[in-house]
Structures are given as C-alpha cells and as structure tokens.
N, C-alpha and C. Protein backbone atom coordinates (compact mmCIF):
# COMPACT_ATOMS: atom_id res chain seq x y z
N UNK A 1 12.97 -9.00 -72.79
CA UNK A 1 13.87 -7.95 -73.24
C UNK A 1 14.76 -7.55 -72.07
N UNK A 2 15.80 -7.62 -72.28
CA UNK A 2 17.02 -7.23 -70.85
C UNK A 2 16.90 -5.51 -71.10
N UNK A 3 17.77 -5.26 -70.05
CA UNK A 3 17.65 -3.48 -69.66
C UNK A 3 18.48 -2.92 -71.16
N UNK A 4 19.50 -3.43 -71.66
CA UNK A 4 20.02 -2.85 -72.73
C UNK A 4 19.38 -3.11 -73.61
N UNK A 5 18.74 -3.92 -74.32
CA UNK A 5 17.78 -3.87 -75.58
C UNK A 5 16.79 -2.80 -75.18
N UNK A 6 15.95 -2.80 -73.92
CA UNK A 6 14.90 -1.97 -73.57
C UNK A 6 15.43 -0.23 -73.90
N UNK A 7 16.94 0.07 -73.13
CA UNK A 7 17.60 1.26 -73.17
C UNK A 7 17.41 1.71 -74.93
N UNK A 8 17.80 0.91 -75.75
CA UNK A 8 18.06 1.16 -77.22
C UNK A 8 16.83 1.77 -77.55
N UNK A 9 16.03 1.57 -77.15
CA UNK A 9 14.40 1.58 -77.80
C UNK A 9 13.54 2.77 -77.19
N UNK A 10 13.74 2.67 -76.06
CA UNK A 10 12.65 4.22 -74.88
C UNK A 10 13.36 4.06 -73.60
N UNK A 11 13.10 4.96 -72.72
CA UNK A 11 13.92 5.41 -71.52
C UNK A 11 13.54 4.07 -70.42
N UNK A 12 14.11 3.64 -69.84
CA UNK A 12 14.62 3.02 -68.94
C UNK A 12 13.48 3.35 -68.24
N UNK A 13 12.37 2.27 -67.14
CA UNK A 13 11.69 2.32 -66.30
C UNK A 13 12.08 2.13 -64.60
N UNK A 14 12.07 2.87 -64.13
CA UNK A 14 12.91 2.76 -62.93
C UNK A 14 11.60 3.23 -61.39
N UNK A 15 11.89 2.17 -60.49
CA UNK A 15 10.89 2.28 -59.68
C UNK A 15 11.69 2.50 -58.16
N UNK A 16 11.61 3.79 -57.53
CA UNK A 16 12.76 3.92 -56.44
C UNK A 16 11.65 3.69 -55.56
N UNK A 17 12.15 2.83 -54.17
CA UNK A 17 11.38 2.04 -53.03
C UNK A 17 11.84 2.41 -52.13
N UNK A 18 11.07 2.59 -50.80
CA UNK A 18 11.95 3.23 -49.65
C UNK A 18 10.63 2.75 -49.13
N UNK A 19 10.48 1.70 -47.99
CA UNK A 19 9.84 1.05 -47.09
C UNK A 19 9.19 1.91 -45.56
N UNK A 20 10.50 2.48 -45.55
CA UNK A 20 10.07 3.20 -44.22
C UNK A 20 9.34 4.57 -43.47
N UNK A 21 9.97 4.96 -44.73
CA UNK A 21 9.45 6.47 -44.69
C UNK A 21 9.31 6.93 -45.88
N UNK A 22 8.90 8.09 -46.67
CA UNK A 22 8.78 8.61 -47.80
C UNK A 22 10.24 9.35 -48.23
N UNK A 23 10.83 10.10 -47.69
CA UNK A 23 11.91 11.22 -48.44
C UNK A 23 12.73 10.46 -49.23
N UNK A 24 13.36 9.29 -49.38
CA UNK A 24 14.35 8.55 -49.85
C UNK A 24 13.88 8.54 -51.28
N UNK A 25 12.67 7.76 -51.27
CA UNK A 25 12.52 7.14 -52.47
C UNK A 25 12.25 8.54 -53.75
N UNK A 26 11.48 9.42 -52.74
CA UNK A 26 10.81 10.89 -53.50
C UNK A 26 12.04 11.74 -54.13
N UNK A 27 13.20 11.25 -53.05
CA UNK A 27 14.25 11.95 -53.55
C UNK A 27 15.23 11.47 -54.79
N UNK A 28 14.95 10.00 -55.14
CA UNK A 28 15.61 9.47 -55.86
C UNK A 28 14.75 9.77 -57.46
N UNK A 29 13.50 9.97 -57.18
CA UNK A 29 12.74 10.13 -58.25
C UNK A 29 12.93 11.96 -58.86
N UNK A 30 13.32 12.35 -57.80
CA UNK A 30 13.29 14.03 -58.14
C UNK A 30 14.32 13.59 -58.81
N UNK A 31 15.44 13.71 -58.09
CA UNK A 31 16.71 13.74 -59.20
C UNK A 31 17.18 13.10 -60.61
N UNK A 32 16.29 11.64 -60.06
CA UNK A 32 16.22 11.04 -61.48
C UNK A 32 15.47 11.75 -62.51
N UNK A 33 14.27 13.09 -62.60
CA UNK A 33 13.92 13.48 -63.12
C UNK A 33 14.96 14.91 -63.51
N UNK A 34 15.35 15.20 -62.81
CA UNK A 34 16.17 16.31 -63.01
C UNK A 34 17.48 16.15 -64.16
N UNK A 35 18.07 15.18 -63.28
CA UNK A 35 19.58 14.64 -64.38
C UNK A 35 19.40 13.87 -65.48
N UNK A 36 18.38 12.75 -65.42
CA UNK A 36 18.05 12.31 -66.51
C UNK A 36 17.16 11.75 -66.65
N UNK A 37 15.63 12.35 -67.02
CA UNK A 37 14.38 12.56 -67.87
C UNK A 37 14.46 12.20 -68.70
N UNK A 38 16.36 11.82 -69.91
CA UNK A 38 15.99 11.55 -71.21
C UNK A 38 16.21 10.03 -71.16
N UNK A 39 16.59 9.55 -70.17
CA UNK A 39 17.02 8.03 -70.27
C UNK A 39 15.86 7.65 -69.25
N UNK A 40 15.83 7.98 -67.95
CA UNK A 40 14.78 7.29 -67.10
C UNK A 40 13.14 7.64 -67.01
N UNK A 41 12.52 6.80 -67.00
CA UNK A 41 10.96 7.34 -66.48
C UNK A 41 10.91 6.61 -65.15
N UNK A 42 11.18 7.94 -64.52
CA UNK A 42 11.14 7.83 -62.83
C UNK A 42 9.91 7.63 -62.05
N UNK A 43 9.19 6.59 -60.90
CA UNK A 43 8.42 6.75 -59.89
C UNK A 43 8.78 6.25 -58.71
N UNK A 44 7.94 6.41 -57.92
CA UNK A 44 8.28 6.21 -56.25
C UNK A 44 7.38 5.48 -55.83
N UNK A 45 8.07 4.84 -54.94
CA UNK A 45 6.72 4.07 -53.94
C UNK A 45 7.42 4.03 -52.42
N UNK A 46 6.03 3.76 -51.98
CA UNK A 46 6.59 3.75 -49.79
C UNK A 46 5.93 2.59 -50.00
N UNK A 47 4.64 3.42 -48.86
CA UNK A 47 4.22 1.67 -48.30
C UNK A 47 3.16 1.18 -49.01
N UNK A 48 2.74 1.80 -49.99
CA UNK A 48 1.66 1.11 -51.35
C UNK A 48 2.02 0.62 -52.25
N UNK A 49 3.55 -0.40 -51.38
CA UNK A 49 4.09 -0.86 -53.03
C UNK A 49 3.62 -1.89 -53.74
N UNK A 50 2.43 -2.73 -52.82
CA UNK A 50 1.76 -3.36 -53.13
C UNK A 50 0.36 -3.01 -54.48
N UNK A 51 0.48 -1.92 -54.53
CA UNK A 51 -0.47 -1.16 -55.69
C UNK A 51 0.20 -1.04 -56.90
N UNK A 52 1.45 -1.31 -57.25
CA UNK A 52 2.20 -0.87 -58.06
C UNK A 52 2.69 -2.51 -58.95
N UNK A 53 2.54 -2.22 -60.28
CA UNK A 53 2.59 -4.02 -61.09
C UNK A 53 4.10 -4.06 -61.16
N UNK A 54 4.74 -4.37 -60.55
CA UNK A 54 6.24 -4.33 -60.34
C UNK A 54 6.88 -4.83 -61.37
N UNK A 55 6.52 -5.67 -62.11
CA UNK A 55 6.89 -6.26 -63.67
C UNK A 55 7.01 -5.14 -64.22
N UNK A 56 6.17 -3.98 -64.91
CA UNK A 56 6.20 -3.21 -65.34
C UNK A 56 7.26 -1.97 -65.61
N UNK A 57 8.07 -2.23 -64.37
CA UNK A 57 9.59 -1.98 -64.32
C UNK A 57 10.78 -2.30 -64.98
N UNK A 58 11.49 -1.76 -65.48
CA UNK A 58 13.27 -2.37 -65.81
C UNK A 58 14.17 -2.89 -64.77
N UNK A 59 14.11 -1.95 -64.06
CA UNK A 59 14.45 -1.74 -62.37
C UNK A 59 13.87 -1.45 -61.39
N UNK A 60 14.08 -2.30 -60.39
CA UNK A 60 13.38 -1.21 -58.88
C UNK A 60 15.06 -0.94 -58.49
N UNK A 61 14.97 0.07 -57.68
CA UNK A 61 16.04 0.64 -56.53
C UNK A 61 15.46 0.39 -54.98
N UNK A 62 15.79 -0.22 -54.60
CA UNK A 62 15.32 -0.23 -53.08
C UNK A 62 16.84 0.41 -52.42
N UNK A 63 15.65 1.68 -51.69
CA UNK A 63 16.76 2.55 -50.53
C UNK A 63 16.21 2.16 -49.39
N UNK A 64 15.67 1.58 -49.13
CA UNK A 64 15.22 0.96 -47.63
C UNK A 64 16.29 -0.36 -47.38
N UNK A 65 15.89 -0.30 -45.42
CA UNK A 65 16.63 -1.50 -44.68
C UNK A 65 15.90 -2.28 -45.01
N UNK A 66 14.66 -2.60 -46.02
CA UNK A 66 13.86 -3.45 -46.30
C UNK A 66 13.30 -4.31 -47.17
N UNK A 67 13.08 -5.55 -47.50
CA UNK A 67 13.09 -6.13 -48.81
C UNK A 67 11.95 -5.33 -49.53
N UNK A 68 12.13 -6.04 -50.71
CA UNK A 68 10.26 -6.05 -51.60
C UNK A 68 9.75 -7.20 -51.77
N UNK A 69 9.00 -7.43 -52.02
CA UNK A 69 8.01 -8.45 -52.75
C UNK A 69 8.50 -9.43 -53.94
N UNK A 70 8.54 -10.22 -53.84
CA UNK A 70 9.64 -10.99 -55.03
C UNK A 70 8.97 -10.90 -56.26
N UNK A 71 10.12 -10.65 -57.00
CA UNK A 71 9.36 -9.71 -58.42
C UNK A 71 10.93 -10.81 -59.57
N UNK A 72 10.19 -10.48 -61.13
CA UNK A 72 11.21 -10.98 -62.12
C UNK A 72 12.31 -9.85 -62.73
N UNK A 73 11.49 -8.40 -61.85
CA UNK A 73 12.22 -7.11 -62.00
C UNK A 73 13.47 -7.21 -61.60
N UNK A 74 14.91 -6.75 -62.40
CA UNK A 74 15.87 -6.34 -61.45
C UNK A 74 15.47 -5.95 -60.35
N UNK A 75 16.26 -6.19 -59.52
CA UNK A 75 16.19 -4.84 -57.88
C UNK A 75 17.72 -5.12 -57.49
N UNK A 76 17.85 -3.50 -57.42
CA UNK A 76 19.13 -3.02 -56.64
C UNK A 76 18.98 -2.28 -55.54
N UNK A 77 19.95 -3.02 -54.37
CA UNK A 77 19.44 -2.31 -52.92
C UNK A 77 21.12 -1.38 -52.88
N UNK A 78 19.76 -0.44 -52.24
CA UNK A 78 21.11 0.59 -51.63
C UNK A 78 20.54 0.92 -50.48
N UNK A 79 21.05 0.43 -49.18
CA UNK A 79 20.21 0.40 -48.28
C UNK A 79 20.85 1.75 -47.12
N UNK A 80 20.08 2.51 -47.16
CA UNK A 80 19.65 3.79 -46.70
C UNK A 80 19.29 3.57 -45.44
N UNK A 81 19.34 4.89 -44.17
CA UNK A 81 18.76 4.64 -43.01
C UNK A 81 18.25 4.95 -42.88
N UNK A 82 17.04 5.03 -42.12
CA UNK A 82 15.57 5.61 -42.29
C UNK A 82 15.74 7.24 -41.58
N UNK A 83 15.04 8.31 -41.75
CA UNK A 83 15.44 9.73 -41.42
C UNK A 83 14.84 9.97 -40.21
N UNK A 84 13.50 9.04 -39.83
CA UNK A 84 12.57 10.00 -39.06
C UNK A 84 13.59 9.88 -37.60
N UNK A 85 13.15 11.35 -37.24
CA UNK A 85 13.94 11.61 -36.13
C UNK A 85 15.12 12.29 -36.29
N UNK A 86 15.79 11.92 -36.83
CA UNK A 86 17.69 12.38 -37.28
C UNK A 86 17.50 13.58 -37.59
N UNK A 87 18.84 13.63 -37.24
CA UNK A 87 19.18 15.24 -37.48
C UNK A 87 19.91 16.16 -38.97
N UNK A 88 19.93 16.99 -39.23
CA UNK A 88 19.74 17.83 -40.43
C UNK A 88 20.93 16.93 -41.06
N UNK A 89 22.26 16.84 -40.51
CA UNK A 89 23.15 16.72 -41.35
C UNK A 89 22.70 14.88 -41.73
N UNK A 90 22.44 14.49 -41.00
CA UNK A 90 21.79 12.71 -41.53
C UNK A 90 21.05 12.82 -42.92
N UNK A 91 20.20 14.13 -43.06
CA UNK A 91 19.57 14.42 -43.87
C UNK A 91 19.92 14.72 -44.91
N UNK A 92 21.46 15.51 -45.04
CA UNK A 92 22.00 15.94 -46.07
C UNK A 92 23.12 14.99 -46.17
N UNK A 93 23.42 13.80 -45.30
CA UNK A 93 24.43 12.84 -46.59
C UNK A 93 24.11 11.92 -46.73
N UNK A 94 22.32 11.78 -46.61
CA UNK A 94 21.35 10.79 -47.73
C UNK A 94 21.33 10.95 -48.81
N UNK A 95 20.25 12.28 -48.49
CA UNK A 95 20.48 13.05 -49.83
C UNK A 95 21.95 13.20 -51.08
N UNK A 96 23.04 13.57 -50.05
CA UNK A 96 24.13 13.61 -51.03
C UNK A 96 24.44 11.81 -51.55
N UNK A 97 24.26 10.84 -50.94
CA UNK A 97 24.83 9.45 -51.77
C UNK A 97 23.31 8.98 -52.16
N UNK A 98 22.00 9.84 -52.53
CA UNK A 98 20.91 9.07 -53.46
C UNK A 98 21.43 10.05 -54.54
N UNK A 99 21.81 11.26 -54.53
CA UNK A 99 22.30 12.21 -55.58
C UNK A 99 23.11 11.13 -56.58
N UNK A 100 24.24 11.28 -55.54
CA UNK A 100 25.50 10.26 -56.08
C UNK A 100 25.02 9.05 -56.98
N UNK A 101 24.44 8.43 -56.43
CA UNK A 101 23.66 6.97 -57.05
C UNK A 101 22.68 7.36 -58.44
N UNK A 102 22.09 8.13 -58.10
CA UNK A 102 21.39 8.72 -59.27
C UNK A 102 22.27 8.96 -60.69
N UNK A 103 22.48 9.58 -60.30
CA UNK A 103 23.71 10.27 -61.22
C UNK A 103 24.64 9.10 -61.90
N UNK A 104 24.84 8.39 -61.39
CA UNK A 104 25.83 7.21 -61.54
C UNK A 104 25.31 6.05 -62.76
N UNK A 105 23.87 6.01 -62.40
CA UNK A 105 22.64 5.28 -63.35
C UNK A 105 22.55 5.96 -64.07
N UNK A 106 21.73 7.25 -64.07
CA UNK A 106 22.27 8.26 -65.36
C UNK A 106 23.04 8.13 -66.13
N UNK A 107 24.34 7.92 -65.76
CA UNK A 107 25.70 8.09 -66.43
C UNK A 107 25.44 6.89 -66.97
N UNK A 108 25.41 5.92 -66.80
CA UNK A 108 25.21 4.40 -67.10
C UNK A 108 23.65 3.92 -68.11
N UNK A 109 22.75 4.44 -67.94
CA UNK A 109 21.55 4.85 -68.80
C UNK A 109 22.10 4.89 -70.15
N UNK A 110 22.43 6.11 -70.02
CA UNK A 110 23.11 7.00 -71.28
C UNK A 110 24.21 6.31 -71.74
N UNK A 111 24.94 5.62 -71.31
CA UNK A 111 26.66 4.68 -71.86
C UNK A 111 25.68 3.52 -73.02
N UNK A 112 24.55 2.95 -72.24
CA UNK A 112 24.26 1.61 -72.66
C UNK A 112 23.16 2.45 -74.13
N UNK A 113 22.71 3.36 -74.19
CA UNK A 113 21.50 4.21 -75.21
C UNK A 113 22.55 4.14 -75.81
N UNK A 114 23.39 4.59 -76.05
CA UNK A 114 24.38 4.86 -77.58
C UNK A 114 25.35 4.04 -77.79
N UNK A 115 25.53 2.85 -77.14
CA UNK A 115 26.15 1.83 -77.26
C UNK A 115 26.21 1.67 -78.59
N UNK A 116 25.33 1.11 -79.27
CA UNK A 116 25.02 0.61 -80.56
C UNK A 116 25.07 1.48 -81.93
N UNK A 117 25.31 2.98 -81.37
CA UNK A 117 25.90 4.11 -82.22
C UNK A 117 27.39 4.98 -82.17
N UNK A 118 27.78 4.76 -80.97
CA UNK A 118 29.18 4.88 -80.71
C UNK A 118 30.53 3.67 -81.04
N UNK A 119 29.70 2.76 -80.56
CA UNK A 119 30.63 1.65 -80.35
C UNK A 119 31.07 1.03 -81.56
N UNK A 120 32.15 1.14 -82.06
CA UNK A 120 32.41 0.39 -83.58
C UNK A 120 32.46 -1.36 -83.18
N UNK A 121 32.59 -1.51 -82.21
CA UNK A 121 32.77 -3.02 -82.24
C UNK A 121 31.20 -3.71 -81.90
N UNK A 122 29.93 -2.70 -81.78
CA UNK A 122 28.77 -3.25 -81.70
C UNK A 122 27.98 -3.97 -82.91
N UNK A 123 27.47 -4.24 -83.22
CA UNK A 123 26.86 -4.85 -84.73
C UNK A 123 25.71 -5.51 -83.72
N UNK A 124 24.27 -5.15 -85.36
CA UNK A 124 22.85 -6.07 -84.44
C UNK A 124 23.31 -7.80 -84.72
N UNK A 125 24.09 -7.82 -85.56
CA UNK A 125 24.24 -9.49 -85.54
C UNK A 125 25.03 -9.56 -83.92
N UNK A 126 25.55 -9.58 -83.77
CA UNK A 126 26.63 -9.35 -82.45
C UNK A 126 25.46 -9.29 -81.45
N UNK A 127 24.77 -8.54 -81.41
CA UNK A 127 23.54 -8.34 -80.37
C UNK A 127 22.66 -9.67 -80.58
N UNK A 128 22.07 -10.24 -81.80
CA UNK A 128 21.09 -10.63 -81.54
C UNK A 128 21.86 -12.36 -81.24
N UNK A 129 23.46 -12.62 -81.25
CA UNK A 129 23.88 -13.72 -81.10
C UNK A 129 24.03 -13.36 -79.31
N UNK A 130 24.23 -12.82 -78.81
CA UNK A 130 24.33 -12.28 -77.24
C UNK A 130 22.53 -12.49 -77.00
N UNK A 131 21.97 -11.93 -77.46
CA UNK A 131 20.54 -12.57 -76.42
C UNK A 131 20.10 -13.63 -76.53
N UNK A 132 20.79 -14.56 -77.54
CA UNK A 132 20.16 -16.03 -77.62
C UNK A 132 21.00 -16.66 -76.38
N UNK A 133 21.58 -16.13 -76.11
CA UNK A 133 22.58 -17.26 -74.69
C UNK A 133 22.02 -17.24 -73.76
C-alpha cells in the first residue's frame, strides 16, 4: 500500500529519528501531535532505533547528520545539527525549520486525505489503474 492509499484509509504513520541527541526528533513528534493528530500518528526514536519494527512505518523523517538502518520504509532526511553544546538561538532556528517541516507534511497529509473527495478528476477506477504500474 503506498502513503496515499494508506492516507485515504487512517492517519499516516510517521517515525521522526534524530541519531544524536534527543530534542530534534521529540520535537518533531510534539508538533506533529499538535498541528496534526488528525492525519499523523507521531513517534520518536534516538539511539533505540534499533527496538523499533521500522516497516511498521509510512515514513521515517531522519533529522540527524546520520543514516538509519536500511528499511522498505520511505525515509526523508532533513539533516539537522546536533544541539549539545550550542547556544539558545541554535536552539530556536531548529526548532523554528522542524516547526516549518512539520507543518509542511501536515499540509500535505491533509491535501492527499481528501484527494479522492475534493478532486473531481479523481475516480477509484483512475486509482486502482495507477497502482497497478
């Protein structure tokens, strides 16, 4: 099932990764819970990402300088700099472009959920000739 058939059906599984430190990924999951709860089911992982069945995902987000584990999951990197140490304002224009990014998927969540009820040029024949390719 691709991310848009999955979207049509229940919220989008989304797994935000941040390798190095914790705030990145925690922060991508807050907001994803905040802005949109109705499209995403948000979690986080650091360095136990090895505990986590990564299939089980729609998406990972990796905000780390760091790969993952090779998975059949999408993964989209947005590669982030790690905080420890830095100073406040480093802190606040992470935070402001995982906001940004969040929000952006959100927006995009939600375009692809009502696709198939907005869109006059959608039809399930139309769909189900698009996933046979």
């Amino acid at each position: 099932m691709t991310l848009f058939e999955a979207l049509q059906q229940r919220r989008g599984r989304v797994l935000f990764v941040c390798l190095g430190n914790s705030c990145r990924s925690q922060t991508a999951e807050a907001f994803a819970k905040a802005y949109g709860n109705d499209v995403i089911e948000a979690a986080s992982a650091t360095g136990d990402l090895p505990s986590f069945d990564l299939s089980a995902f729609d998406l990972i987000v990796n905000l780390s300088e760091y790969g993952v584990p090779a998975t059949d999951t999408m993964v989209l990197k947005l590669p982030l700099p790690d905080l420890v140490m830095q100073a406040e304002d480093a802190h606040r224009e992470v935070r402001d472009k995982i906001e940004a990014f969040v929000r952006f998927l959100v927006d995009h969540f939600r375009v692809a959920r009502e696709w198939s009820t907005v869109n006059p040029l959608y039809s399930e024949r139309c769909a189900v000739a698009m996933s046979s390719r």
